[in-house]
C-alpha atoms as a PDB file:
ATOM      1  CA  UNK A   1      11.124 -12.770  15.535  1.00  0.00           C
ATOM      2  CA  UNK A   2      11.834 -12.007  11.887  1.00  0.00           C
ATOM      3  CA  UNK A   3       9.314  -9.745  10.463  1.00  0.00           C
ATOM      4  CA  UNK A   4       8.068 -10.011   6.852  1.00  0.00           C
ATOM      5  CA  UNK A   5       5.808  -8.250   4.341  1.00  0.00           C
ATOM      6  CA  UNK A   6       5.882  -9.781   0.536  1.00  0.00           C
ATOM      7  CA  UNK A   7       5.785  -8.515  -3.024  1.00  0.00           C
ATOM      8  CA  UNK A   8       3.554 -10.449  -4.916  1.00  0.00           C
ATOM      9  CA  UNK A   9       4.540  -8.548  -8.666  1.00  0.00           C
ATOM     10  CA  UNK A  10       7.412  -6.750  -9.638  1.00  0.00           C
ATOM     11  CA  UNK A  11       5.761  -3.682 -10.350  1.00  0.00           C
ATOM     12  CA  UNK A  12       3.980  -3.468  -7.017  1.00  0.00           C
ATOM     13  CA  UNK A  13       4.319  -0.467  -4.770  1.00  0.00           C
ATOM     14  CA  UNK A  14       3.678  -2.423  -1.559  1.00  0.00           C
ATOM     15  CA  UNK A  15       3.793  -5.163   0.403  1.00  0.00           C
ATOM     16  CA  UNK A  16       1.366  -7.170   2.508  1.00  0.00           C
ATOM     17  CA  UNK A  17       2.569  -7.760   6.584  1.00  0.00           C
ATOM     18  CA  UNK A  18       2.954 -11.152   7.651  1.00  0.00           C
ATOM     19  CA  UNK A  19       2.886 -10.051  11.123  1.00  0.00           C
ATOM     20  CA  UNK A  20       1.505  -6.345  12.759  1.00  0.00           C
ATOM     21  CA  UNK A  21       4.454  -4.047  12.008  1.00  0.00           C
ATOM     22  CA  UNK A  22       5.755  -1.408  14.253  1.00  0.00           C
ATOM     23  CA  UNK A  23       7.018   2.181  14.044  1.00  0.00           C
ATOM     24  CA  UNK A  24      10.910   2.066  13.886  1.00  0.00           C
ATOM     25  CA  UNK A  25      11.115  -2.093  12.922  1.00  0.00           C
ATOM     26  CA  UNK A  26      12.990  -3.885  10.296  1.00  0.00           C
ATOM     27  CA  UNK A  27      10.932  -5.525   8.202  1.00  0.00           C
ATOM     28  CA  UNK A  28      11.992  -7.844   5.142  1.00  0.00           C
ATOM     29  CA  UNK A  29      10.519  -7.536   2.245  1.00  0.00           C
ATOM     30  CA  UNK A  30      11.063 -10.751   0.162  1.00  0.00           C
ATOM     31  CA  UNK A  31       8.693 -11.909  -3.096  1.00  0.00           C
ATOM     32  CA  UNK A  32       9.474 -10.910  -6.750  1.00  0.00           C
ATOM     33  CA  UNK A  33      13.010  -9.693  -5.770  1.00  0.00           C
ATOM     34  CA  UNK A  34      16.178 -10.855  -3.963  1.00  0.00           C
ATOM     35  CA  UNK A  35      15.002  -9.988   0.223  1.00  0.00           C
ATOM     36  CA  UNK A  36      15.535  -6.365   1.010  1.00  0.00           C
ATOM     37  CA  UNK A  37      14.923  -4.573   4.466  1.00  0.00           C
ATOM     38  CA  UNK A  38      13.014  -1.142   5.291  1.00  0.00           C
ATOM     39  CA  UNK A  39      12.270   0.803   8.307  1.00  0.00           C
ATOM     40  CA  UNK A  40       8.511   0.755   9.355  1.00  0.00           C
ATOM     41  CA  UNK A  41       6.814   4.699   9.697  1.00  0.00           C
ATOM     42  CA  UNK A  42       3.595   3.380  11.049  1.00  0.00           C
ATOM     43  CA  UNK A  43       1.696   0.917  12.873  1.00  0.00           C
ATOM     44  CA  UNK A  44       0.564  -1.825  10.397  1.00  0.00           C
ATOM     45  CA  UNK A  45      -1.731  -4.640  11.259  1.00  0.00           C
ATOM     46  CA  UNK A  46      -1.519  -8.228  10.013  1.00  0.00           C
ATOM     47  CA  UNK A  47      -2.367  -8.646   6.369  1.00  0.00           C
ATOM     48  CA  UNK A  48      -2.390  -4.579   5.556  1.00  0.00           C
ATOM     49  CA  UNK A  49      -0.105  -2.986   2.851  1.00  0.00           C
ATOM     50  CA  UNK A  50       2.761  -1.166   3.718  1.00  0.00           C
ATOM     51  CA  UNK A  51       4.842   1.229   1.432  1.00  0.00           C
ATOM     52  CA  UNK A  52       8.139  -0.004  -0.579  1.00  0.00           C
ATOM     53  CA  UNK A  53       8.773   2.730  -2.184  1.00  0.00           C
ATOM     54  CA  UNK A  54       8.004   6.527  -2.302  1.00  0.00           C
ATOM     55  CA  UNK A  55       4.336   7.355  -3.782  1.00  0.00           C
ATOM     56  CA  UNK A  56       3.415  10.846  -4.981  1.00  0.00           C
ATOM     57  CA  UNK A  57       0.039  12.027  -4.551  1.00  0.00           C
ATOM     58  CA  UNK A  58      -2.740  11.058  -7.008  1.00  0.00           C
ATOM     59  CA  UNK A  59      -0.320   8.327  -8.350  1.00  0.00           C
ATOM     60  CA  UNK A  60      -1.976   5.515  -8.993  1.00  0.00           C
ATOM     61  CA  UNK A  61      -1.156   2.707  -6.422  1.00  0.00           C
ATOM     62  CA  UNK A  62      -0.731  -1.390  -7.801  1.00  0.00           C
ATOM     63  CA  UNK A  63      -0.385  -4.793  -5.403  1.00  0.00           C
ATOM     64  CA  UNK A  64      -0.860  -8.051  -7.314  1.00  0.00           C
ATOM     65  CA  UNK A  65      -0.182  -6.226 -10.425  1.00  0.00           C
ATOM     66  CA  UNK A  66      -3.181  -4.390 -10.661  1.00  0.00           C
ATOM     67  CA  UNK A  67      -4.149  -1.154  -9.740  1.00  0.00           C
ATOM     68  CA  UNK A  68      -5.850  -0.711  -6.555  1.00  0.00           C
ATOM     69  CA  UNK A  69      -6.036   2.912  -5.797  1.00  0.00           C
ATOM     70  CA  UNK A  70      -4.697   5.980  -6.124  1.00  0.00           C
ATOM     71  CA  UNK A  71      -2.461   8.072  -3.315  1.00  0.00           C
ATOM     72  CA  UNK A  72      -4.918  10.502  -1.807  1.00  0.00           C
ATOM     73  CA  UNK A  73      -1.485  12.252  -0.132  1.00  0.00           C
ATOM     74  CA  UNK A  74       2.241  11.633  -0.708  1.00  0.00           C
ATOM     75  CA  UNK A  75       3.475   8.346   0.870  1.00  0.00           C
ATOM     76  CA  UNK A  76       6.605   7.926   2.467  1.00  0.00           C
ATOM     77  CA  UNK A  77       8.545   3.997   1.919  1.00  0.00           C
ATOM     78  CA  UNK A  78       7.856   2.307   4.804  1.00  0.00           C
ATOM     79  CA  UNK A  79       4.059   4.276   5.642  1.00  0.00           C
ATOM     80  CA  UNK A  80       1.033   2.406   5.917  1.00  0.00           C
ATOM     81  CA  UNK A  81      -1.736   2.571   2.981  1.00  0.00           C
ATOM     82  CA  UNK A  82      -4.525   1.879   3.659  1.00  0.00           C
ATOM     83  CA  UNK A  83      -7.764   4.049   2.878  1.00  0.00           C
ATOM     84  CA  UNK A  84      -6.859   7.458   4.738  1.00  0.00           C
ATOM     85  CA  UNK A  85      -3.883   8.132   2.247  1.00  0.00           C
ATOM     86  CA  UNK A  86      -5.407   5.693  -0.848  1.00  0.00           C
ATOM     87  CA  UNK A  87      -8.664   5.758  -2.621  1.00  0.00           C
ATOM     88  CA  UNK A  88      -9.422   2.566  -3.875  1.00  0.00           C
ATOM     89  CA  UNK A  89     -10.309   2.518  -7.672  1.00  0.00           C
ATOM     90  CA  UNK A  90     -11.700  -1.294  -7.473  1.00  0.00           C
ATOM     91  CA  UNK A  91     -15.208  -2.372  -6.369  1.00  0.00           C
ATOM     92  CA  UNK A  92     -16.790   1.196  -7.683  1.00  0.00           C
ATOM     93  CA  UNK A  93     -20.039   1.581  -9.520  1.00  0.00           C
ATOM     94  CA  UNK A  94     -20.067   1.626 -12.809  1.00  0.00           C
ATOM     95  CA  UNK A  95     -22.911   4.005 -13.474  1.00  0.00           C
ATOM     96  CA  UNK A  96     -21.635   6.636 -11.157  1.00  0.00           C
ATOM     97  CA  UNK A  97     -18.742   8.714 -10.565  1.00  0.00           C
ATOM     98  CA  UNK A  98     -17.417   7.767  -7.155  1.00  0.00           C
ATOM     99  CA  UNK A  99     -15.285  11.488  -6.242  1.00  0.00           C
ATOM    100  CA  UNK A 100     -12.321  10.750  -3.743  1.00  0.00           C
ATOM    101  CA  UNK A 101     -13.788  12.780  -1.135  1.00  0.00           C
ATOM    102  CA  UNK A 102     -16.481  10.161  -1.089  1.00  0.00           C
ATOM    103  CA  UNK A 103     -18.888  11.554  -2.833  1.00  0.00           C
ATOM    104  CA  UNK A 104     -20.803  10.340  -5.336  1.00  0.00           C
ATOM    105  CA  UNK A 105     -21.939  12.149  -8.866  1.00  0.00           C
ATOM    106  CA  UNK A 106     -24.461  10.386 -10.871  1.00  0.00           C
END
Protein backbone atom coordinates (compact mmCIF):
# COMPACT_ATOMS: atom_id res chain seq x y z
CA UNK A 1 0.00 0.00 0.00
CA UNK A 2 1.10 3.44 -1.17
CA UNK A 3 1.51 5.76 1.65
CA UNK A 4 0.64 9.48 1.44
CA UNK A 5 0.81 12.70 3.46
CA UNK A 6 -0.32 16.10 1.46
CA UNK A 7 0.72 19.72 1.23
CA UNK A 8 -2.12 21.79 1.35
CA UNK A 9 0.07 25.43 0.57
CA UNK A 10 3.22 25.93 -0.94
CA UNK A 11 4.78 27.48 1.85
CA UNK A 12 3.86 24.75 4.31
CA UNK A 13 6.46 22.97 6.37
CA UNK A 14 4.44 19.75 6.69
CA UNK A 15 2.24 17.43 5.63
CA UNK A 16 -0.84 15.70 7.00
CA UNK A 17 -0.70 11.41 6.90
CA UNK A 18 -3.26 9.78 5.01
CA UNK A 19 -2.47 6.64 6.67
CA UNK A 20 -0.27 5.97 10.29
CA UNK A 21 3.32 6.32 9.06
CA UNK A 22 6.19 4.25 10.16
CA UNK A 23 9.85 4.69 11.12
CA UNK A 24 12.01 3.88 7.98
CA UNK A 25 8.75 4.12 5.22
CA UNK A 26 8.42 5.91 2.01
CA UNK A 27 5.93 8.17 2.10
CA UNK A 28 4.71 10.49 -0.90
CA UNK A 29 4.16 13.67 -0.41
CA UNK A 30 1.89 15.05 -3.22
CA UNK A 31 -0.37 18.57 -2.95
CA UNK A 32 0.96 22.03 -4.05
CA UNK A 33 3.98 20.42 -5.84
CA UNK A 34 4.83 17.74 -8.44
CA UNK A 35 4.79 14.15 -5.84
CA UNK A 36 8.04 13.81 -4.01
CA UNK A 37 9.08 10.92 -1.55
CA UNK A 38 10.76 11.11 2.09
CA UNK A 39 11.86 8.70 4.62
CA UNK A 40 9.63 8.60 7.82
CA UNK A 41 11.86 9.28 11.44
CA UNK A 42 8.90 8.57 13.60
CA UNK A 43 5.76 6.91 14.22
CA UNK A 44 2.91 9.15 12.87
CA UNK A 45 -0.73 8.45 13.33
CA UNK A 46 -3.51 9.05 10.80
CA UNK A 47 -4.27 12.69 10.19
CA UNK A 48 -0.95 14.09 12.25
CA UNK A 49 1.72 16.36 10.58
CA UNK A 50 4.84 15.11 9.62
CA UNK A 51 8.04 17.16 8.68
CA UNK A 52 8.98 18.10 4.85
CA UNK A 53 11.60 19.89 5.42
CA UNK A 54 14.26 20.77 8.11
CA UNK A 55 12.84 23.20 11.00
CA UNK A 56 15.17 25.10 13.33
CA UNK A 57 14.18 25.69 16.74
CA UNK A 58 11.82 28.57 17.66
CA UNK A 59 11.02 28.86 13.87
CA UNK A 60 7.78 29.45 13.40
CA UNK A 61 5.92 26.36 11.93
CA UNK A 62 2.85 26.96 8.92
CA UNK A 63 0.23 24.07 7.43
CA UNK A 64 -2.67 25.52 5.44
CA UNK A 65 -0.73 28.61 5.04
CA UNK A 66 -0.97 29.85 8.33
CA UNK A 67 1.10 29.69 11.16
CA UNK A 68 0.42 27.12 13.64
CA UNK A 69 3.25 26.98 16.02
CA UNK A 70 6.54 27.44 16.60
CA UNK A 71 9.48 24.52 16.83
CA UNK A 72 10.02 24.04 20.53
CA UNK A 73 13.40 21.86 19.31
CA UNK A 74 15.06 21.41 15.90
CA UNK A 75 13.06 19.11 13.56
CA UNK A 76 14.50 16.75 11.34
CA UNK A 77 12.43 16.21 7.48
CA UNK A 78 10.60 13.36 7.90
CA UNK A 79 10.00 13.78 12.19
CA UNK A 80 6.72 13.96 13.58
CA UNK A 81 5.30 17.48 14.99
CA UNK A 82 3.11 17.40 16.97
CA UNK A 83 3.02 19.26 20.48
CA UNK A 84 6.30 17.78 22.21
CA UNK A 85 8.61 19.54 19.56
CA UNK A 86 5.79 22.51 18.50
CA UNK A 87 4.00 25.01 20.57
CA UNK A 88 0.98 25.91 19.02
CA UNK A 89 0.49 29.76 18.60
CA UNK A 90 -3.42 29.33 17.61
CA UNK A 91 -6.35 28.96 20.05
CA UNK A 92 -4.33 31.15 22.90
CA UNK A 93 -5.86 33.75 25.12
CA UNK A 94 -5.78 36.92 24.23
CA UNK A 95 -5.48 38.61 27.58
CA UNK A 96 -2.63 36.48 28.72
CA UNK A 97 0.72 35.52 27.80
CA UNK A 98 0.66 31.79 27.21
CA UNK A 99 4.91 30.96 27.89
CA UNK A 100 5.97 27.73 25.88
CA UNK A 101 6.73 25.89 28.90
CA UNK A 102 3.04 26.11 29.55
CA UNK A 103 2.82 28.58 31.71
CA UNK A 104 0.76 31.26 31.80
CA UNK A 105 1.65 35.19 32.69
CA UNK A 106 -1.21 37.46 33.10
Amino acid sequence: MSKTAIQIKGRDQVATAVNKLLPQEQVTITGVNKPYYITVKSTIPLAHKIAICDIKKNEMIYKYGEEIGMATEQIKVGEYVHVHNCWGTKARRDTAEVQPNGGIQE
